[in-house]
PDB file of N, CA and C in Angstrom:
ATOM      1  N   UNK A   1     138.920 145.326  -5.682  1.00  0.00           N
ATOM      2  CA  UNK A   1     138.679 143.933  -6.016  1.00  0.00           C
ATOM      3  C   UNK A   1     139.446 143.616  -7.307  1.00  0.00           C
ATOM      4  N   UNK A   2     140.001 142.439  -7.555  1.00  0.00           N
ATOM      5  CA  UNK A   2     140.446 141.872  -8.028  1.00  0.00           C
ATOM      6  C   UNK A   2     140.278 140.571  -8.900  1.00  0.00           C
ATOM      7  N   UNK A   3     141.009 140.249 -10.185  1.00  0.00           N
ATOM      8  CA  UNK A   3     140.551 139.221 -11.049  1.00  0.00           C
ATOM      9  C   UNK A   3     141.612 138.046 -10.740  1.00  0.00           C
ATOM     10  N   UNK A   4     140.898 136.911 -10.582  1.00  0.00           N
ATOM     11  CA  UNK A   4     141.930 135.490  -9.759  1.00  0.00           C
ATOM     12  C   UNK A   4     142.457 135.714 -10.585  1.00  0.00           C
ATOM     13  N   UNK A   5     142.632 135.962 -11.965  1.00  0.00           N
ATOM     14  CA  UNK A   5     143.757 135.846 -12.622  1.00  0.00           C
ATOM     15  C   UNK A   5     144.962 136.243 -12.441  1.00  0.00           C
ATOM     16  N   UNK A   6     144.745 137.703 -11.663  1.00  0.00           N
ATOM     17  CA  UNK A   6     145.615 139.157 -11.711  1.00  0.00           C
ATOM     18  C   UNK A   6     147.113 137.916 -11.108  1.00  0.00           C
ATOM     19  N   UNK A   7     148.167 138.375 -11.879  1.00  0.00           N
ATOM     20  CA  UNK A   7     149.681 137.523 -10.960  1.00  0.00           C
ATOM     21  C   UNK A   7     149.815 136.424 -11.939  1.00  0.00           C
ATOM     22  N   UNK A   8     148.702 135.719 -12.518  1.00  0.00           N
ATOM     23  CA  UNK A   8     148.835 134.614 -12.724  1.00  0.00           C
ATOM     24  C   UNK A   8     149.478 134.618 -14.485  1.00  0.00           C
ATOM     25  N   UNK A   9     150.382 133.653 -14.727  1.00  0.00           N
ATOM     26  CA  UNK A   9     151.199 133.439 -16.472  1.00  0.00           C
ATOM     27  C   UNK A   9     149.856 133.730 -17.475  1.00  0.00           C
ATOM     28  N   UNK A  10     149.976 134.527 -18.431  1.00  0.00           N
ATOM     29  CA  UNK A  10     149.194 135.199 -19.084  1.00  0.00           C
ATOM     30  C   UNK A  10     148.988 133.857 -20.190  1.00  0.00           C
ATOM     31  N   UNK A  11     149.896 132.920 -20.307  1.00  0.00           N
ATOM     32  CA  UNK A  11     149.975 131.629 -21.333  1.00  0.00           C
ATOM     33  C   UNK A  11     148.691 130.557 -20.635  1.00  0.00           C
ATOM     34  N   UNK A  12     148.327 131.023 -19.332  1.00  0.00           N
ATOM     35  CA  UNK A  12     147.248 130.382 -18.898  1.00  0.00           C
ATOM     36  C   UNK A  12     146.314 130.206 -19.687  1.00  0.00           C
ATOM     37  N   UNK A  13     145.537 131.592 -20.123  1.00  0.00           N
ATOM     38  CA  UNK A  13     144.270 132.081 -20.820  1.00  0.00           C
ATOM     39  C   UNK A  13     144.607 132.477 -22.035  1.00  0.00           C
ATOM     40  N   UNK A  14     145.897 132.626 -22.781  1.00  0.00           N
ATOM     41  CA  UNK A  14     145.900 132.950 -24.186  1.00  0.00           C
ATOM     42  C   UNK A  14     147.044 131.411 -25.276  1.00  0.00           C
ATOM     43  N   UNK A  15     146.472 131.160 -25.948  1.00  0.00           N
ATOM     44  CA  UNK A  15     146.935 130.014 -26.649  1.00  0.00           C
ATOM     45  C   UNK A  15     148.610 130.692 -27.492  1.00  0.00           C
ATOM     46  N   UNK A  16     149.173 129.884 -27.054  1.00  0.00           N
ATOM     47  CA  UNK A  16     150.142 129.318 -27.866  1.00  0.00           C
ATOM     48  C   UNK A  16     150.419 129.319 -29.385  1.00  0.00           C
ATOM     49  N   UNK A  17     151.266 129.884 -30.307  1.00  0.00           N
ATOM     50  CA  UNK A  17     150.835 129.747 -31.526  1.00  0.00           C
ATOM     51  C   UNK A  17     150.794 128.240 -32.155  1.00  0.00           C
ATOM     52  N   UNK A  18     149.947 128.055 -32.792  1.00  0.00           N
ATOM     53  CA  UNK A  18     149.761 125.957 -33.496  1.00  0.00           C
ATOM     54  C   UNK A  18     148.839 125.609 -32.139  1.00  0.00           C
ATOM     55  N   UNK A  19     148.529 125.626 -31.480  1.00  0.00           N
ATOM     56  CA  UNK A  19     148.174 124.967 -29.862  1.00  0.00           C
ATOM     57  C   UNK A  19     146.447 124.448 -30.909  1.00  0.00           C
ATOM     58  N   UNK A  20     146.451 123.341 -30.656  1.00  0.00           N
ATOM     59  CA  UNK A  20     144.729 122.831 -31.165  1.00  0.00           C
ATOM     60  C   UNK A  20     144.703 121.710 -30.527  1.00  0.00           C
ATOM     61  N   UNK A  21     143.042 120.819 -31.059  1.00  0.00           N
ATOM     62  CA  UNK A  21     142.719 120.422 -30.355  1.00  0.00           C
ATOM     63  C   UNK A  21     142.623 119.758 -28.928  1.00  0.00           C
ATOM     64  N   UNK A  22     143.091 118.835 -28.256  1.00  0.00           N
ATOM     65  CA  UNK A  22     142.953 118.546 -26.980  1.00  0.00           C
ATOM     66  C   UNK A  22     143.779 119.150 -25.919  1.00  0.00           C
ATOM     67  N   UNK A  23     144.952 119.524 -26.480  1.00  0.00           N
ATOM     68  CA  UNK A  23     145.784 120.765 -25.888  1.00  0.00           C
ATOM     69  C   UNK A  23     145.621 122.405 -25.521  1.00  0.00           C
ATOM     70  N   UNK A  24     144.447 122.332 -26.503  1.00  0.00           N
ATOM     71  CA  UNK A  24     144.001 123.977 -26.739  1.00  0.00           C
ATOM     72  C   UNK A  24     142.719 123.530 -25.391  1.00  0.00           C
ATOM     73  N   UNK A  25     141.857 122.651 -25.814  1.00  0.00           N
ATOM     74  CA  UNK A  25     140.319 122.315 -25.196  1.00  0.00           C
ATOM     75  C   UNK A  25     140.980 122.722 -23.301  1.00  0.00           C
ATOM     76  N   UNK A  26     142.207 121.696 -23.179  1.00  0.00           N
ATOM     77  CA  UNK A  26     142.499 121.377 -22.006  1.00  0.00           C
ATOM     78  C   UNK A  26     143.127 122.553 -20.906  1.00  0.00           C
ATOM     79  N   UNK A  27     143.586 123.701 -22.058  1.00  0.00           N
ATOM     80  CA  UNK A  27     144.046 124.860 -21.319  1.00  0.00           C
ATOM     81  C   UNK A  27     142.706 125.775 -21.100  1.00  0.00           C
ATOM     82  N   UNK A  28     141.729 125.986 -22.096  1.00  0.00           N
ATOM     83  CA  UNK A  28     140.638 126.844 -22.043  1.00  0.00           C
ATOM     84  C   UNK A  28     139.881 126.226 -20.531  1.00  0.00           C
ATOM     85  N   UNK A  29     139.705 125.019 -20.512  1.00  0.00           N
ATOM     86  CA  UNK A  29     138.889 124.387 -19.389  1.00  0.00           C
ATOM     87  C   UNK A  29     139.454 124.257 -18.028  1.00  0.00           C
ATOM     88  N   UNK A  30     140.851 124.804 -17.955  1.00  0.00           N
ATOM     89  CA  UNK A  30     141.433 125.201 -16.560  1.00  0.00           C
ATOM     90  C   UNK A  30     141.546 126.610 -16.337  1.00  0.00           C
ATOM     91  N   UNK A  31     140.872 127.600 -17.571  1.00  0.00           N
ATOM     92  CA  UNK A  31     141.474 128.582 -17.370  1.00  0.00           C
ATOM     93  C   UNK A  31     139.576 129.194 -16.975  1.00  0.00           C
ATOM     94  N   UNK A  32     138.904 128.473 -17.898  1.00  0.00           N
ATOM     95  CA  UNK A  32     137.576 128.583 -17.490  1.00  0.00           C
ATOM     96  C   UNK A  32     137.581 128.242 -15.998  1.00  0.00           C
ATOM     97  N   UNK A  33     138.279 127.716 -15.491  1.00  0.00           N
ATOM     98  CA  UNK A  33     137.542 126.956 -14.027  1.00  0.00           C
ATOM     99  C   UNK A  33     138.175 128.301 -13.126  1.00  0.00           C
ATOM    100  N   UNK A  34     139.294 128.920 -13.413  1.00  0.00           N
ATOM    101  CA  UNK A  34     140.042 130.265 -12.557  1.00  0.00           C
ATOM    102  C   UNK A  34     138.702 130.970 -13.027  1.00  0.00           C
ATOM    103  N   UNK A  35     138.003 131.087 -14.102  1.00  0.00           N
ATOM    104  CA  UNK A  35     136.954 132.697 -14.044  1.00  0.00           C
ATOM    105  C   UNK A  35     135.677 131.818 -13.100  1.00  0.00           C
ATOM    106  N   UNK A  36     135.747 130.542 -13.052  1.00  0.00           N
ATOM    107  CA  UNK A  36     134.398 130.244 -12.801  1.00  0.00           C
ATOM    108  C   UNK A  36     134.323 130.197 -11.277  1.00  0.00           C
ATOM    109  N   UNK A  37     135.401 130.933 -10.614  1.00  0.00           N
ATOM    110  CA  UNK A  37     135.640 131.764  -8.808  1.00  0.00           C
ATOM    111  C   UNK A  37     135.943 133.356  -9.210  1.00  0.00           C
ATOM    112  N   UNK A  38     135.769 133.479  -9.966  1.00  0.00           N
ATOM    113  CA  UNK A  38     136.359 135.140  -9.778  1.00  0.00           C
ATOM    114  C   UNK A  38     135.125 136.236  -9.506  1.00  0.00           C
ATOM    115  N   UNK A  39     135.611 137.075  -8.848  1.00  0.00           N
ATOM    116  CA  UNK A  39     134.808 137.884  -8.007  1.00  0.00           C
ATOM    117  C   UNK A  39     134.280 139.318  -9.477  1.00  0.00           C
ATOM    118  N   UNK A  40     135.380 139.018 -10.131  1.00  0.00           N
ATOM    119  CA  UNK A  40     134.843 139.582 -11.689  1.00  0.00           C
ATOM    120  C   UNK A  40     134.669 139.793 -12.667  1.00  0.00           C
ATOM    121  N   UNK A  41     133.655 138.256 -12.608  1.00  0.00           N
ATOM    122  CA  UNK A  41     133.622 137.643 -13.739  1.00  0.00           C
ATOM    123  C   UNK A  41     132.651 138.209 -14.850  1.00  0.00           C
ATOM    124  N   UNK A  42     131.452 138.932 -14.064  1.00  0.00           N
ATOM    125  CA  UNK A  42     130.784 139.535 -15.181  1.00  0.00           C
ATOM    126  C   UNK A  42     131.470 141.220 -15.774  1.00  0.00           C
ATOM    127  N   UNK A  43     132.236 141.522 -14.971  1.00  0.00           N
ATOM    128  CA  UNK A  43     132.679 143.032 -15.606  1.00  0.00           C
ATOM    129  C   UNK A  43     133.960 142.500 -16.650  1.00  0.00           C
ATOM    130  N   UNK A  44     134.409 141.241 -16.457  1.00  0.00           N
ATOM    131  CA  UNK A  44     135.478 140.913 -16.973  1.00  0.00           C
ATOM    132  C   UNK A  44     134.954 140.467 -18.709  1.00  0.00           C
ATOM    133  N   UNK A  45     134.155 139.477 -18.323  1.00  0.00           N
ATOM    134  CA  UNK A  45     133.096 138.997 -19.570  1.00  0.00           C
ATOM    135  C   UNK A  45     132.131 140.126 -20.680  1.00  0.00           C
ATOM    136  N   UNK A  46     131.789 141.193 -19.869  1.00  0.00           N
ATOM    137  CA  UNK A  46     131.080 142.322 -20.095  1.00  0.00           C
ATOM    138  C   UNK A  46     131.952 143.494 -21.021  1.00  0.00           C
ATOM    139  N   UNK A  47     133.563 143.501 -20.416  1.00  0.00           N
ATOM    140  CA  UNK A  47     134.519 143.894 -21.224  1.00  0.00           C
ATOM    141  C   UNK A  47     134.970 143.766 -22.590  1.00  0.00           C
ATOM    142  N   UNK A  48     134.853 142.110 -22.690  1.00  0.00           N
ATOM    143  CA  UNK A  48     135.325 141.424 -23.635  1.00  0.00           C
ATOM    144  C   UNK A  48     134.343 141.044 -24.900  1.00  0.00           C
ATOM    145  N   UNK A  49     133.294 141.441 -24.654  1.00  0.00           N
ATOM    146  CA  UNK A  49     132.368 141.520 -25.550  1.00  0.00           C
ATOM    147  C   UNK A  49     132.213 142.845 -25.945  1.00  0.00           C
ATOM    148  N   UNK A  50     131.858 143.899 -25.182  1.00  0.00           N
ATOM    149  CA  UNK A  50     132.145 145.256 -25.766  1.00  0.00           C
ATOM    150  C   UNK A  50     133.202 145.902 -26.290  1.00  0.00           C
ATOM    151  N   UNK A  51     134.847 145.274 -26.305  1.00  0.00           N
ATOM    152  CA  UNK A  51     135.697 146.042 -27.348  1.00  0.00           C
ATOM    153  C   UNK A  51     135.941 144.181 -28.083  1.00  0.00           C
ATOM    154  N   UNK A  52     135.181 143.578 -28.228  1.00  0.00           N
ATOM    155  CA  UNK A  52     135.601 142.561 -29.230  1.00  0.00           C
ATOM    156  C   UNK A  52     136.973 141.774 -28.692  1.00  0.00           C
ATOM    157  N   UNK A  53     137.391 141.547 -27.602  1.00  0.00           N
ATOM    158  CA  UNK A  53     138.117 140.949 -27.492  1.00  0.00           C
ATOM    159  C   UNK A  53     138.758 140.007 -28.124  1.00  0.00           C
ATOM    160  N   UNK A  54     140.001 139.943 -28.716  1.00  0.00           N
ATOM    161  CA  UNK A  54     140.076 138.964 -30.357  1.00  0.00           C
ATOM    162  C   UNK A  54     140.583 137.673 -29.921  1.00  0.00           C
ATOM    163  N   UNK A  55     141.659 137.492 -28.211  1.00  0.00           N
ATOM    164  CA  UNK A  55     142.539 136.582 -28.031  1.00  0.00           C
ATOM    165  C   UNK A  55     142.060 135.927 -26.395  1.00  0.00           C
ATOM    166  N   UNK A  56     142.635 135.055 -26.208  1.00  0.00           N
ATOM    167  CA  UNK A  56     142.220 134.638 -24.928  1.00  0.00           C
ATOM    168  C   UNK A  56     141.004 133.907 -24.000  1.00  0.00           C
ATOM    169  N   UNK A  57     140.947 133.633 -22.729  1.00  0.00           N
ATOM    170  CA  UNK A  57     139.831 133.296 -22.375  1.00  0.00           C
ATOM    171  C   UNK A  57     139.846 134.517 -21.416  1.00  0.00           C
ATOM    172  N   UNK A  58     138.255 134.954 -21.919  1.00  0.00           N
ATOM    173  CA  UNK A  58     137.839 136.498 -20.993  1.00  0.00           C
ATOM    174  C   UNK A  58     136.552 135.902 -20.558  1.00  0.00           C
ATOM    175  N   UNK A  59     136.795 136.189 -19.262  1.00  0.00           N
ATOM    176  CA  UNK A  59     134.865 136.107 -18.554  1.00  0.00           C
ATOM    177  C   UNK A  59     134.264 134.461 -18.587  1.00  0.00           C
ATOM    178  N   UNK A  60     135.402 133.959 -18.775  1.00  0.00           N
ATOM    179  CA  UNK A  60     135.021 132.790 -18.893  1.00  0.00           C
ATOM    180  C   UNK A  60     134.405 132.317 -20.051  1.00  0.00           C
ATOM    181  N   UNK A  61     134.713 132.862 -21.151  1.00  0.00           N
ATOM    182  CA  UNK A  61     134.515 132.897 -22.204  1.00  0.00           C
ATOM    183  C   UNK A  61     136.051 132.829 -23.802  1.00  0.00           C
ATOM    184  N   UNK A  62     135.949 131.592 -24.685  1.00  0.00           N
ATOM    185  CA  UNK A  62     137.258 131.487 -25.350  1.00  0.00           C
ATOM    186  C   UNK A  62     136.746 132.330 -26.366  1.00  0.00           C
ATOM    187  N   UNK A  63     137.479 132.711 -27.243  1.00  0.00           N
ATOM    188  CA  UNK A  63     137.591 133.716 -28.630  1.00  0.00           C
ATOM    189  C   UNK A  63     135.979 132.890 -29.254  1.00  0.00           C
ATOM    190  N   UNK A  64     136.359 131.794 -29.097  1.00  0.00           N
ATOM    191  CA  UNK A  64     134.767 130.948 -30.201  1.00  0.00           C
ATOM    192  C   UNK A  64     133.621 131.325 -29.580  1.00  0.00           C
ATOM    193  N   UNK A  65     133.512 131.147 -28.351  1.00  0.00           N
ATOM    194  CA  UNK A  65     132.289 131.292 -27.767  1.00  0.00           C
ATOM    195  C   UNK A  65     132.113 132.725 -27.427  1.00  0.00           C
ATOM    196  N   UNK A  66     132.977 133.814 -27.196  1.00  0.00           N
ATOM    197  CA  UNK A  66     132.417 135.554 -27.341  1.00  0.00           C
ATOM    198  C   UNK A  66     132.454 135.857 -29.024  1.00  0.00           C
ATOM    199  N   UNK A  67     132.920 135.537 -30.001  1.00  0.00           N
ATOM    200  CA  UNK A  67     132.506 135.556 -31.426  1.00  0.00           C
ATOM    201  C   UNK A  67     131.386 135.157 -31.572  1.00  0.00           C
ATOM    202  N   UNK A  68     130.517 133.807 -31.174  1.00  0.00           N
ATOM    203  CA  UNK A  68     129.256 133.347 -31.602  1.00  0.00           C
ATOM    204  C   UNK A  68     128.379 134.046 -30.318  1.00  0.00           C
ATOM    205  N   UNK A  69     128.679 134.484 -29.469  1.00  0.00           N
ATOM    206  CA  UNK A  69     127.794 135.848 -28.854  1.00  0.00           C
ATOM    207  C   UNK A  69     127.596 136.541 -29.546  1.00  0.00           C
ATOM    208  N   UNK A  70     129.064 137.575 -30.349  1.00  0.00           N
ATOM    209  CA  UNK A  70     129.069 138.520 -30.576  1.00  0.00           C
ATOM    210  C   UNK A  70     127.973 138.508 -32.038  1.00  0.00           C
ATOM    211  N   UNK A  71     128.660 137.364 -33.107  1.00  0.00           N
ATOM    212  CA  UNK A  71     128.021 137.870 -34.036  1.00  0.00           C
ATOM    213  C   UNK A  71     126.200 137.185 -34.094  1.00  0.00           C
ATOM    214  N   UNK A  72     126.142 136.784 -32.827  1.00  0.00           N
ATOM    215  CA  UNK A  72     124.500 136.174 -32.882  1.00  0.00           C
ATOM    216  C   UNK A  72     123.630 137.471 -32.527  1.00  0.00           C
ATOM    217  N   UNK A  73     124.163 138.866 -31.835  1.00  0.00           N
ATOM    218  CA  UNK A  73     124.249 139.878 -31.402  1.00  0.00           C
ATOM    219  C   UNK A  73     123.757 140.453 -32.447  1.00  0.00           C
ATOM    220  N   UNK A  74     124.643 140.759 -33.222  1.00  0.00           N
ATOM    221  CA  UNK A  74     124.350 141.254 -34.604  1.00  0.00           C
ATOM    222  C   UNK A  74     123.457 140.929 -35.776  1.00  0.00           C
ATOM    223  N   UNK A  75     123.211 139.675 -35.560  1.00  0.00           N
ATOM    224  CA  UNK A  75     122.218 138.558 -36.435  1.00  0.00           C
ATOM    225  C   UNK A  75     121.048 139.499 -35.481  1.00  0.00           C
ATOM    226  N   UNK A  76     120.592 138.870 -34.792  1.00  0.00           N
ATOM    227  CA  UNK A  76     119.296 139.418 -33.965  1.00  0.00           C
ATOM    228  C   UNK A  76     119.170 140.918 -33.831  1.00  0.00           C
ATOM    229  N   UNK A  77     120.286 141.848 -34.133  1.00  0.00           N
ATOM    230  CA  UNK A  77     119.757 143.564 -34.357  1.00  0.00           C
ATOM    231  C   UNK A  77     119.567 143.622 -36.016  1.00  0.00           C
ATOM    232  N   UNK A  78     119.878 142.933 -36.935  1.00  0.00           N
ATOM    233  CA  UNK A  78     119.971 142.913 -38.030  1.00  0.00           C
ATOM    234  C   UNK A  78     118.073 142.583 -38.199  1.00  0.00           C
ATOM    235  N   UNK A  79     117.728 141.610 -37.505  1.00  0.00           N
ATOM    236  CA  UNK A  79     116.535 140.857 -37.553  1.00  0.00           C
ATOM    237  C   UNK A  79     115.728 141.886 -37.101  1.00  0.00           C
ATOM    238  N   UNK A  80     116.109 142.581 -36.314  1.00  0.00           N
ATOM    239  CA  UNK A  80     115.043 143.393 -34.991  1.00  0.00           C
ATOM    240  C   UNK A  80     114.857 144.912 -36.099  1.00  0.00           C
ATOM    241  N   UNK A  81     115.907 144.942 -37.118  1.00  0.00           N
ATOM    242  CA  UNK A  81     114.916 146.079 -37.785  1.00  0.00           C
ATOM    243  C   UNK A  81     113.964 146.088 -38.603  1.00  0.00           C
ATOM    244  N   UNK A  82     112.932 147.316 -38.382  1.00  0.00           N
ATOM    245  CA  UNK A  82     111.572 146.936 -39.295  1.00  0.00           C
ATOM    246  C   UNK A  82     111.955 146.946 -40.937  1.00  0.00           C
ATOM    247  N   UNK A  83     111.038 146.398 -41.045  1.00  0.00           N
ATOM    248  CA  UNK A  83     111.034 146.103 -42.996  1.00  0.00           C
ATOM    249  C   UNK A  83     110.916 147.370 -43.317  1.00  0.00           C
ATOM    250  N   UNK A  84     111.243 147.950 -44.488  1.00  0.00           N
ATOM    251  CA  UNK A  84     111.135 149.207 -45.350  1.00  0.00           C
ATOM    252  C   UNK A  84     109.714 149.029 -45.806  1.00  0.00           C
ATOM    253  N   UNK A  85     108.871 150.383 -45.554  1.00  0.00           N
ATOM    254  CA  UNK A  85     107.810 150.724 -45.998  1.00  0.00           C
ATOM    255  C   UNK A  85     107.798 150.788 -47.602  1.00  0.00           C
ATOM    256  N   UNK A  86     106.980 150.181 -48.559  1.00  0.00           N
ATOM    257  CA  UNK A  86     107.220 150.421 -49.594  1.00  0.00           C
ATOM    258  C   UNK A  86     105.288 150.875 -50.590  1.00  0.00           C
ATOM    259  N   UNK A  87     105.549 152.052 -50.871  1.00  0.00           N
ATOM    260  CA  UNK A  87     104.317 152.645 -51.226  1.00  0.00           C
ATOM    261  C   UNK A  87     104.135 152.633 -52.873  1.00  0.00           C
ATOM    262  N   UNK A  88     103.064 152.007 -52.972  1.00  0.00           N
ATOM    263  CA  UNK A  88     102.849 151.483 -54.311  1.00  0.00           C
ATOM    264  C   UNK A  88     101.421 152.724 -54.424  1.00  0.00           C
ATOM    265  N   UNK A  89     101.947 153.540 -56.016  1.00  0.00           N
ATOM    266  CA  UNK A  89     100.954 154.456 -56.187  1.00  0.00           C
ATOM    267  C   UNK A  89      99.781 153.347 -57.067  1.00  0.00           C
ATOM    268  N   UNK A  90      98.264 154.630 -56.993  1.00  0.00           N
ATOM    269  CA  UNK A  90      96.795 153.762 -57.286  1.00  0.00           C
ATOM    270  C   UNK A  90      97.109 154.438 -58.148  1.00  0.00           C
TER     271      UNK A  90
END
């Protein structure tokens, strides 16, 4: 099995250098719509969050939106550890 992407211009899913606003929005949201048929989209997405993927749209996901996964990830294990025991002698 295969990613709809596989064949397809790699300038699809990775920006351009300078490329912003409505030009940048307008490539992410066609490139989102190729992951939003792909047969693998969660191993693809699942990838790109586990080595930090820095460039591109992965999993249907742009650099902004697997960064504010990633580091909300980290916020909430940061949160999830217990407080330090602290023993006050009598």
């Amino acid at each position: 099995m295969h990613g709809s992407c596989r064949g397809m211009d790699s300038g699809f899913f990775f920006h351009p250098e300078g490329e912003r606003g409505p030009a940048r929005v307008n490539r992410e949201t066609r490139a989102k719509q190729v992951c939003g048929t792909c047969p693998v989209l969660e191993q693809c997405r699942r990838h790109a969050l586990t080595v930090h993927e820095p460039y591109g749209v992965w999993g249907g996901l742009s650099e902004s939106e697997r960064d504010d996964i990633i580091r909300g990830k980290e916020r909430t294990l940061k949160m999830a550890d217990p407080a330090p025991v602290v023993h006050t002698p009598r």
